[in-house]
Protein backbone atom coordinates (compact mmCIF):
# COMPACT_ATOMS: atom_id res chain seq x y z
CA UNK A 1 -42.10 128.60 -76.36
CA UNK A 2 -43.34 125.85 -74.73
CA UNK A 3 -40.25 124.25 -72.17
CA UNK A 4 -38.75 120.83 -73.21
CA UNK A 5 -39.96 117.54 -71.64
CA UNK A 6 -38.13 116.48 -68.94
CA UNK A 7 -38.78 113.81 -66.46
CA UNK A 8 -38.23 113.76 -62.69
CA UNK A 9 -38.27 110.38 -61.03
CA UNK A 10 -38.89 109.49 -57.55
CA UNK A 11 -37.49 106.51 -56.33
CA UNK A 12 -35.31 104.57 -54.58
CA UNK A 13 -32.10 104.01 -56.47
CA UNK A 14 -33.03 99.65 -55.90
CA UNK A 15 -36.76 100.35 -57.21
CA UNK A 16 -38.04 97.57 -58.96
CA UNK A 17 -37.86 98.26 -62.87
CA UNK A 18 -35.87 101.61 -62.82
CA UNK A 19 -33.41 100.33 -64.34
CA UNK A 20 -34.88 99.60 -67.43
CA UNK A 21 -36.82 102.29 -67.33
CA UNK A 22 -33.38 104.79 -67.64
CA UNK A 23 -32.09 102.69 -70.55
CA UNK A 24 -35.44 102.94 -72.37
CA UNK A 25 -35.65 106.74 -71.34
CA UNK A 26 -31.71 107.30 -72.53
CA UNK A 27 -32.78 105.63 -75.60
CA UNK A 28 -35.37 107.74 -76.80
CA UNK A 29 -33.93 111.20 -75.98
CA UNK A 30 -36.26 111.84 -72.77
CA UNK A 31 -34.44 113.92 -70.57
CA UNK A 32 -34.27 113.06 -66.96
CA UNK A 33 -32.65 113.25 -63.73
CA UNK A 34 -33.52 111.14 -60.51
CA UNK A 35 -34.10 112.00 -56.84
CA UNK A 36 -34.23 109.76 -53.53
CA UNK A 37 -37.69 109.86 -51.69
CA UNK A 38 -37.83 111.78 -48.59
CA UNK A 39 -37.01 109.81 -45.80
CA UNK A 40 -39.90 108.54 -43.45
CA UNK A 41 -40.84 111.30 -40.98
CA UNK A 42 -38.94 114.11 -42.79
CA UNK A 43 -42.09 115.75 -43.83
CA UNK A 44 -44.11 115.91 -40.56
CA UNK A 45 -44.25 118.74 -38.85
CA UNK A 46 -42.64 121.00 -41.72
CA UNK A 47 -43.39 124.92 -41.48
CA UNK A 48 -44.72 126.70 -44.35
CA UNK A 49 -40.93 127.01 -45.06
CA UNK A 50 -40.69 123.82 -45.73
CA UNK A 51 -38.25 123.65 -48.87
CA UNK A 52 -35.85 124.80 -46.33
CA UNK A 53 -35.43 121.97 -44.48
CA UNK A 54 -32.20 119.85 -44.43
CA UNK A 55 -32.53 116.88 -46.31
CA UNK A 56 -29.25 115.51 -48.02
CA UNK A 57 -29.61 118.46 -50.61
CA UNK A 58 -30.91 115.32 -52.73
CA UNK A 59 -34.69 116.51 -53.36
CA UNK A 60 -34.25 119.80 -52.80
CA UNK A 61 -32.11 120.53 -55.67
CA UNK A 62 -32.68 122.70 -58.22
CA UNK A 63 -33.07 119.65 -60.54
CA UNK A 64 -36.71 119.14 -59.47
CA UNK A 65 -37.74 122.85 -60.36
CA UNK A 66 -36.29 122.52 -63.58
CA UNK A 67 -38.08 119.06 -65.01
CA UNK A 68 -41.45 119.19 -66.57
CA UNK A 69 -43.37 116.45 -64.51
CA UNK A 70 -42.54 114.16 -61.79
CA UNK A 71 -42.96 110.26 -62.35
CA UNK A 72 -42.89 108.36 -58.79
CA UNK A 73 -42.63 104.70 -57.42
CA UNK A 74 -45.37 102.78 -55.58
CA UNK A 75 -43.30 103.18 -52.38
CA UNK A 76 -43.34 106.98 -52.47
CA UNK A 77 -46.69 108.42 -50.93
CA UNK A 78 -48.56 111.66 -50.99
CA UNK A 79 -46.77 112.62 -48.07
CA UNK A 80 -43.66 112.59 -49.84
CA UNK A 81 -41.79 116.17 -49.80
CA UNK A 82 -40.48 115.70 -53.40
CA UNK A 83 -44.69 115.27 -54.25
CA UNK A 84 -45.48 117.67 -52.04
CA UNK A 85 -43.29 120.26 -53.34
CA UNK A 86 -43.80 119.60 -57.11
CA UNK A 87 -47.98 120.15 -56.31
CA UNK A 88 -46.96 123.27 -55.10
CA UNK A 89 -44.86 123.86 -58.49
CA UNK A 90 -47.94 123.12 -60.31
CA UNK A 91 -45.99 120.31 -61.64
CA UNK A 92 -47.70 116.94 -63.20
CA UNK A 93 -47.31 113.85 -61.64
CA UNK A 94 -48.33 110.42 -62.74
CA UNK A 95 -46.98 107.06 -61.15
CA UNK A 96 -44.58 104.87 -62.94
CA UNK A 97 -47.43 102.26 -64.23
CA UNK A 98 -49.25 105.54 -65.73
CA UNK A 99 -46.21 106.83 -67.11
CA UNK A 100 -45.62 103.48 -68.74
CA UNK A 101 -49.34 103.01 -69.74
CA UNK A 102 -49.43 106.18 -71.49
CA UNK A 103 -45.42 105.46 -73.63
CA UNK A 104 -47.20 101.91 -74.67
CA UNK A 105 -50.51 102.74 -75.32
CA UNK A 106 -50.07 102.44 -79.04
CA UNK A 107 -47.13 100.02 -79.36
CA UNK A 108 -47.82 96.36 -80.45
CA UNK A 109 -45.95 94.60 -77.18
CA UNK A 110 -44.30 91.24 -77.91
CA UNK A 111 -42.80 89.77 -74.57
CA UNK A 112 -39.87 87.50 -74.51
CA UNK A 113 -40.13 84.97 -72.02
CA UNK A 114 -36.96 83.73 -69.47
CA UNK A 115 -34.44 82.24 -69.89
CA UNK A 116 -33.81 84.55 -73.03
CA UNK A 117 -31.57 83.58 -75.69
CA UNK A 118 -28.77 86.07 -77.07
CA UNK A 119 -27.23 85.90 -80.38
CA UNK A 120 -24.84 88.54 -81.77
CA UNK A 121 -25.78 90.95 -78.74
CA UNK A 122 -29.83 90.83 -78.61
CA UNK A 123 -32.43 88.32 -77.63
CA UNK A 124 -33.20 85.77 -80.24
CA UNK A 125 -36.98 87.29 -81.18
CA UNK A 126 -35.42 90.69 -81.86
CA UNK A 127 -32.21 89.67 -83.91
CA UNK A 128 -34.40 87.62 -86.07
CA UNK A 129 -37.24 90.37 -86.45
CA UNK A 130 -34.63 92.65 -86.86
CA UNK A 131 -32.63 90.89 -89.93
CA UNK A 132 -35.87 90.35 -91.39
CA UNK A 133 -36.88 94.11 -91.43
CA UNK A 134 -39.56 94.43 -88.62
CA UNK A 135 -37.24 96.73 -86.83
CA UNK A 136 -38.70 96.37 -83.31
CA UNK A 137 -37.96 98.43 -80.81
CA UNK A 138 -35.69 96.41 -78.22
CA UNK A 139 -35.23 96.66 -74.13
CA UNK A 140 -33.24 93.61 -72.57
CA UNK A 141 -30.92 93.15 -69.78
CA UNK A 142 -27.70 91.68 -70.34
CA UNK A 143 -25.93 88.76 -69.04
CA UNK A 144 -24.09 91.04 -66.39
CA UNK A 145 -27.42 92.84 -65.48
CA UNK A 146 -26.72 95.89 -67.46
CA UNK A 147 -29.84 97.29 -69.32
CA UNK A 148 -29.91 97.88 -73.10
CA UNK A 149 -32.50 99.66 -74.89
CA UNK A 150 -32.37 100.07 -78.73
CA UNK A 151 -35.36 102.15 -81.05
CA UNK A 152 -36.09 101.28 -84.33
CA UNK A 153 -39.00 102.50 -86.65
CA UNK A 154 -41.12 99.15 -86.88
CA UNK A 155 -44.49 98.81 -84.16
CA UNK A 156 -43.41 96.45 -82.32
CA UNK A 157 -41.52 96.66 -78.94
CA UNK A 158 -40.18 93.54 -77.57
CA UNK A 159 -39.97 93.67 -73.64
CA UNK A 160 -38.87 91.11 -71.01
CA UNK A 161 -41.51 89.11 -69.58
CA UNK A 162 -40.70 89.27 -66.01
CA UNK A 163 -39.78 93.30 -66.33
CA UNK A 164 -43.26 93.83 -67.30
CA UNK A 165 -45.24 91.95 -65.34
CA UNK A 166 -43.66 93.60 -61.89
CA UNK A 167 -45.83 96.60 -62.45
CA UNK A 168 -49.47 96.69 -61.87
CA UNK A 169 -51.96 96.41 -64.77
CA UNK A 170 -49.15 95.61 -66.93
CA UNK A 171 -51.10 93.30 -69.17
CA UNK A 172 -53.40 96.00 -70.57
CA UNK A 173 -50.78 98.39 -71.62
CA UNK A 174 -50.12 98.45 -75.58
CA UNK A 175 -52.68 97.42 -78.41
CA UNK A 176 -54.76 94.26 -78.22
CA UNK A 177 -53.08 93.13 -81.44
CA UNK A 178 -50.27 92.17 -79.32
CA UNK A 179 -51.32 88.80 -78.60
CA UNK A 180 -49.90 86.01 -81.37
CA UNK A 181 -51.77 83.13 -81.34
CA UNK A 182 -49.25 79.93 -81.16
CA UNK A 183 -49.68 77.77 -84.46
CA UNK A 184 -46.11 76.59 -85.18
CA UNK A 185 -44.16 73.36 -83.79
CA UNK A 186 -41.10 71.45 -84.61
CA UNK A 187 -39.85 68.26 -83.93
CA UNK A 188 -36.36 67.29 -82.81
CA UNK A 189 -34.41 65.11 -84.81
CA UNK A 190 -30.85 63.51 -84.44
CA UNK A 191 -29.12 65.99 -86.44
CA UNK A 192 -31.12 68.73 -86.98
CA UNK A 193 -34.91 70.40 -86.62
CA UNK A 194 -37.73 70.32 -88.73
CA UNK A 195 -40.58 73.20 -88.62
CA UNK A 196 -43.89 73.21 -89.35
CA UNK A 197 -47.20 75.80 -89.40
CA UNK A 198 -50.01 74.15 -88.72
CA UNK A 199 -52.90 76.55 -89.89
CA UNK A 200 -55.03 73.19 -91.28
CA UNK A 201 -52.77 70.46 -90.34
CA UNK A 202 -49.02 70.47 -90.17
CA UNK A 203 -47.11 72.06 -93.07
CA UNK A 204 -43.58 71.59 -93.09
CA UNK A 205 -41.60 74.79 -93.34
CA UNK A 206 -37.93 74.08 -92.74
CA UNK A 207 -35.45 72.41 -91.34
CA UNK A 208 -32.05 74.31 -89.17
CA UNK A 209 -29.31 71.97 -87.41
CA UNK A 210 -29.14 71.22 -83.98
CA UNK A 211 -28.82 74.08 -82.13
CA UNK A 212 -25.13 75.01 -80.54
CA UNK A 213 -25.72 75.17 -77.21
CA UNK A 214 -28.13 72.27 -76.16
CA UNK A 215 -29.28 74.43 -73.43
CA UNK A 216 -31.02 76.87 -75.05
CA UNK A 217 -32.44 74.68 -77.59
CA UNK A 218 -35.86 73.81 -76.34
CA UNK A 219 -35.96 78.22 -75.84
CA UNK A 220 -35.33 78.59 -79.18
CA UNK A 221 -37.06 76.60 -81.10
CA UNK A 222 -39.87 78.30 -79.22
CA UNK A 223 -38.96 81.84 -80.68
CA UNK A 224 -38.53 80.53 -84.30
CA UNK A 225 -41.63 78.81 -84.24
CA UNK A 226 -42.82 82.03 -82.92
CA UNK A 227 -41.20 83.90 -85.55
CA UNK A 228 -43.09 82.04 -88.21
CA UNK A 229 -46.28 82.55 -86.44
CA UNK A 230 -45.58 86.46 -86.75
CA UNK A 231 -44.89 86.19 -90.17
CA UNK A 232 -41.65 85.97 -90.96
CA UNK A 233 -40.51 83.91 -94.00
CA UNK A 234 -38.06 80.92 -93.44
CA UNK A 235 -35.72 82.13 -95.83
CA UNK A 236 -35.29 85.31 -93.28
CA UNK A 237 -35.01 83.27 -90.12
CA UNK A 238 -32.39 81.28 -91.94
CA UNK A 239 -30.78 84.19 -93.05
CA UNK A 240 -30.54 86.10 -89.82
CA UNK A 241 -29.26 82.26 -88.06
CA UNK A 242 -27.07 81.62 -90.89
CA UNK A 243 -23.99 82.58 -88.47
CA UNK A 244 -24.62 80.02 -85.72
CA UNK A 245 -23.37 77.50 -88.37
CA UNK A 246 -20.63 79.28 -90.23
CA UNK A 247 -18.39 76.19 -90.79
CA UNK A 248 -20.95 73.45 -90.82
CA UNK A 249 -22.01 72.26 -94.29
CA UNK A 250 -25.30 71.49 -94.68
CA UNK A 251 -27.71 70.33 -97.42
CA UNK A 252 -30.31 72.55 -96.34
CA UNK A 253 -33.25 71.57 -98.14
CA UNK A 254 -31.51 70.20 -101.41
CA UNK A 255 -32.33 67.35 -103.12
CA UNK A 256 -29.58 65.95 -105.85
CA UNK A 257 -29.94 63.87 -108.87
CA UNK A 258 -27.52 61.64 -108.22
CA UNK A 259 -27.88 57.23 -107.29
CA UNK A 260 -26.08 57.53 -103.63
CA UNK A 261 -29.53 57.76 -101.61
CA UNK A 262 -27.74 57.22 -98.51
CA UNK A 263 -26.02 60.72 -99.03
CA UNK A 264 -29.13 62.13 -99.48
CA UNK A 265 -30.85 62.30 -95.33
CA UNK A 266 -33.95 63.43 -95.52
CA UNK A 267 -34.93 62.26 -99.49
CA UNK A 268 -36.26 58.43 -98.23
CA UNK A 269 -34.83 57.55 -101.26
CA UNK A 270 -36.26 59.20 -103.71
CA UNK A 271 -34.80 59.14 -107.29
CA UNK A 272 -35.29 62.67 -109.24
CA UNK A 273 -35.45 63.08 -112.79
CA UNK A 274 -32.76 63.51 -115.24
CA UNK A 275 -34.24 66.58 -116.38
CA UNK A 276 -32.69 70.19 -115.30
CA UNK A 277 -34.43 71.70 -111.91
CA UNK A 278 -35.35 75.21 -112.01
CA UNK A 279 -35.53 75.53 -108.77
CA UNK A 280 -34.06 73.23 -105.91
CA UNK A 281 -33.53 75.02 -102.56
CA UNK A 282 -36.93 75.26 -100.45
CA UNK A 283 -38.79 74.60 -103.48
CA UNK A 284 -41.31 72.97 -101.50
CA UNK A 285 -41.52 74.93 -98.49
CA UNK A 286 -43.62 77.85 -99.65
C-alpha cells in the first residue's frame, strides 16, 4: 500500500505566503507539518553522523521521516540540513513555486485585486459566483489577517492578487483560459448604478442602488462588471446583492401604467399602454 501524502515544509514561520498556503493545504485534506530551516552555519562541518547534531530538536524530529516529500522556501538552500537529510531519505523535494505550479496547473485562476470587498464573510467576486452556482474555490485573508480557504466543485479558484504575485513565475501557473477580457462598464448616477456590456456598443444590463459604503464603491462596481463579463446573469448578481438593501424599496427595473411620471425615475416620461404586461421586471435587459 502505497503511504499517504503528506507534506513537509521548510520555512521560516514569517515566510512570505505560508500562511495561505496552510489554510489552502487545511482545506483540502493535505496533511502537513512544518519545520524551521537550519540555522546558518549549523550544517558545516557535520560528521557522517550528522542527524545527531543538536539543533532545537525542531528538524530533527521524527516528523520529517514520516512526510512524503519536502516543499521548501526560496530562503532555504541546498545546504540546508532539513534538505540534506530528506536527499538522504530518498525523499522528493520541490520548492514552494513548483509545489504551487503543479496544485494550479489545471485550475482556471481568477485574481481579486486590493482593496477587496467582503460581503457576508467572502470577497465580493466569490459570494456572487458562488450564489450564482460557479462554486469557485476561495482563498482570502481576512480583515484581522487570518487566512480562509474554502473548496467547492466549480474550476475556478479565486486568489488574492498580491498573494500570488509574491512568488516567482506566478503568472503562468493555471490554464490560459484564465484571463477575462474586460467588456462591461457602468456609470454612476445620483441614486443608483446603471450597467452595461458592451460586446458591439453599450447594452444596458441593470441598474443596483448606490452602494453602502461609498468606499468600496468604485471596487465594486469593478467586480460586478466583472461578473457580467464572466457570465453571470443580472438576475443572479441581484440575487446574491439583494441583502445589501434589505429595507430599501426600490423600483428595480419596473415601469407602471399609471399618469404620475415624476414617480416613475428612470421612465423619461413615458406613458405605457392600458393593456395587461406579461412581463414587467427586466423585460428589457436580456
Amino acid at each position: 500500500m502505497w503511504p499517504r501524502r503528506k507534506i513537509q515544509l521548510v520555512a521560516s514561520s514569517t515566510a512570505y505566503g505560508i500562511d495561505g498556503v496552510r489554510a489552502m493545504l487545511k482545506e483540502i485534506q493535505l496533511e502537513f507539518s512544518e519545520v524551521e530551516p537550519a540555522k546558518e552555519g549549523l550544517s558545516e562541518g557535520l560528521s557522517e553522523r550528522w542527524w545527531e547534531v543538536p539543533s532545537d530538536g525542531k528538524f530533527l524530529s521524527e516528523e520529517l521521516g514520516l512526510a512524503t516529500e519536502l516543499v521548501f522556501w526560496p530562503e532555504v538552500t541546498e545546504e540546508d540540513v532539513c534538505r540534506a537529510r530528506a536527499l538522504a531519505l530518498g525523499m522528493n523535494q520541490q520548492s514552494i513555486q513548483s509545489f504551487l505550479h503543479n496544485f494550479f496547473e489545471d485550475e482556471l485562476i481568477l485574481l481579486d485585486s486590493e482593496p477587496t470587498v467582503i460581503i457576508e464573510g467572502r470577497p465580493l467576486l466569490g459570494h456572487i459566483l458562488n450564489k450564482a452556482g460557479f462554486e469557485p474555490s476561495i482563498l482570502w485573508p481576512t480583515a484581522d489577517g487570518e487566512w480562509q480557504c474554502e473548496r467547492k466543485q466549480g474550476i475556478h479558484w479565486l486568489l488574492p492578487d498580491f498573494w500570488l504575485k509574491g512568488f516567482a513565475e506566478a503568472s503562468s501557473w493555471g490554464r490560459d483560459a484564465k484571463r477575462v477580457e474586460e467588456k462591461s462598464t457602468w456609470v454612476v448616477r445620483k441614486t443608483e448604478l446603471d450597467f452595461y456590456r458592451a460586446p458591439e456598443g453599450l447594452k444596458f444590463v441593470g441598474h443596483l442602488p448606490r452602494w453602502p459604503e461609498p468606499k468600496q464603491e468604485q471596487v465594486a462596481c469593478q467586480t460586478i462588471a466583472r461578473c457580467i463579463d464572466l457570465g453571470v446573469s443580472w438576475l443572479d448578481i441581484k440575487s446574491a446583492l439583494s441583502s445589501l438593501w434589505k429595507n430599501k424599496i426600490s423600483a428595480d427595473n419596473l415601469r407602471w401604467n399609471i399618469d404620475d411620471f415624476g414617480w416613475n425615475g428612470g421612465t423619461s416620461g413615458e406613458k405605457l399602454s392600458a393593456l395587461s404586461i406579461d412581463h414587467m421586471e427586466d423585460w428589457w435587459s436580456g
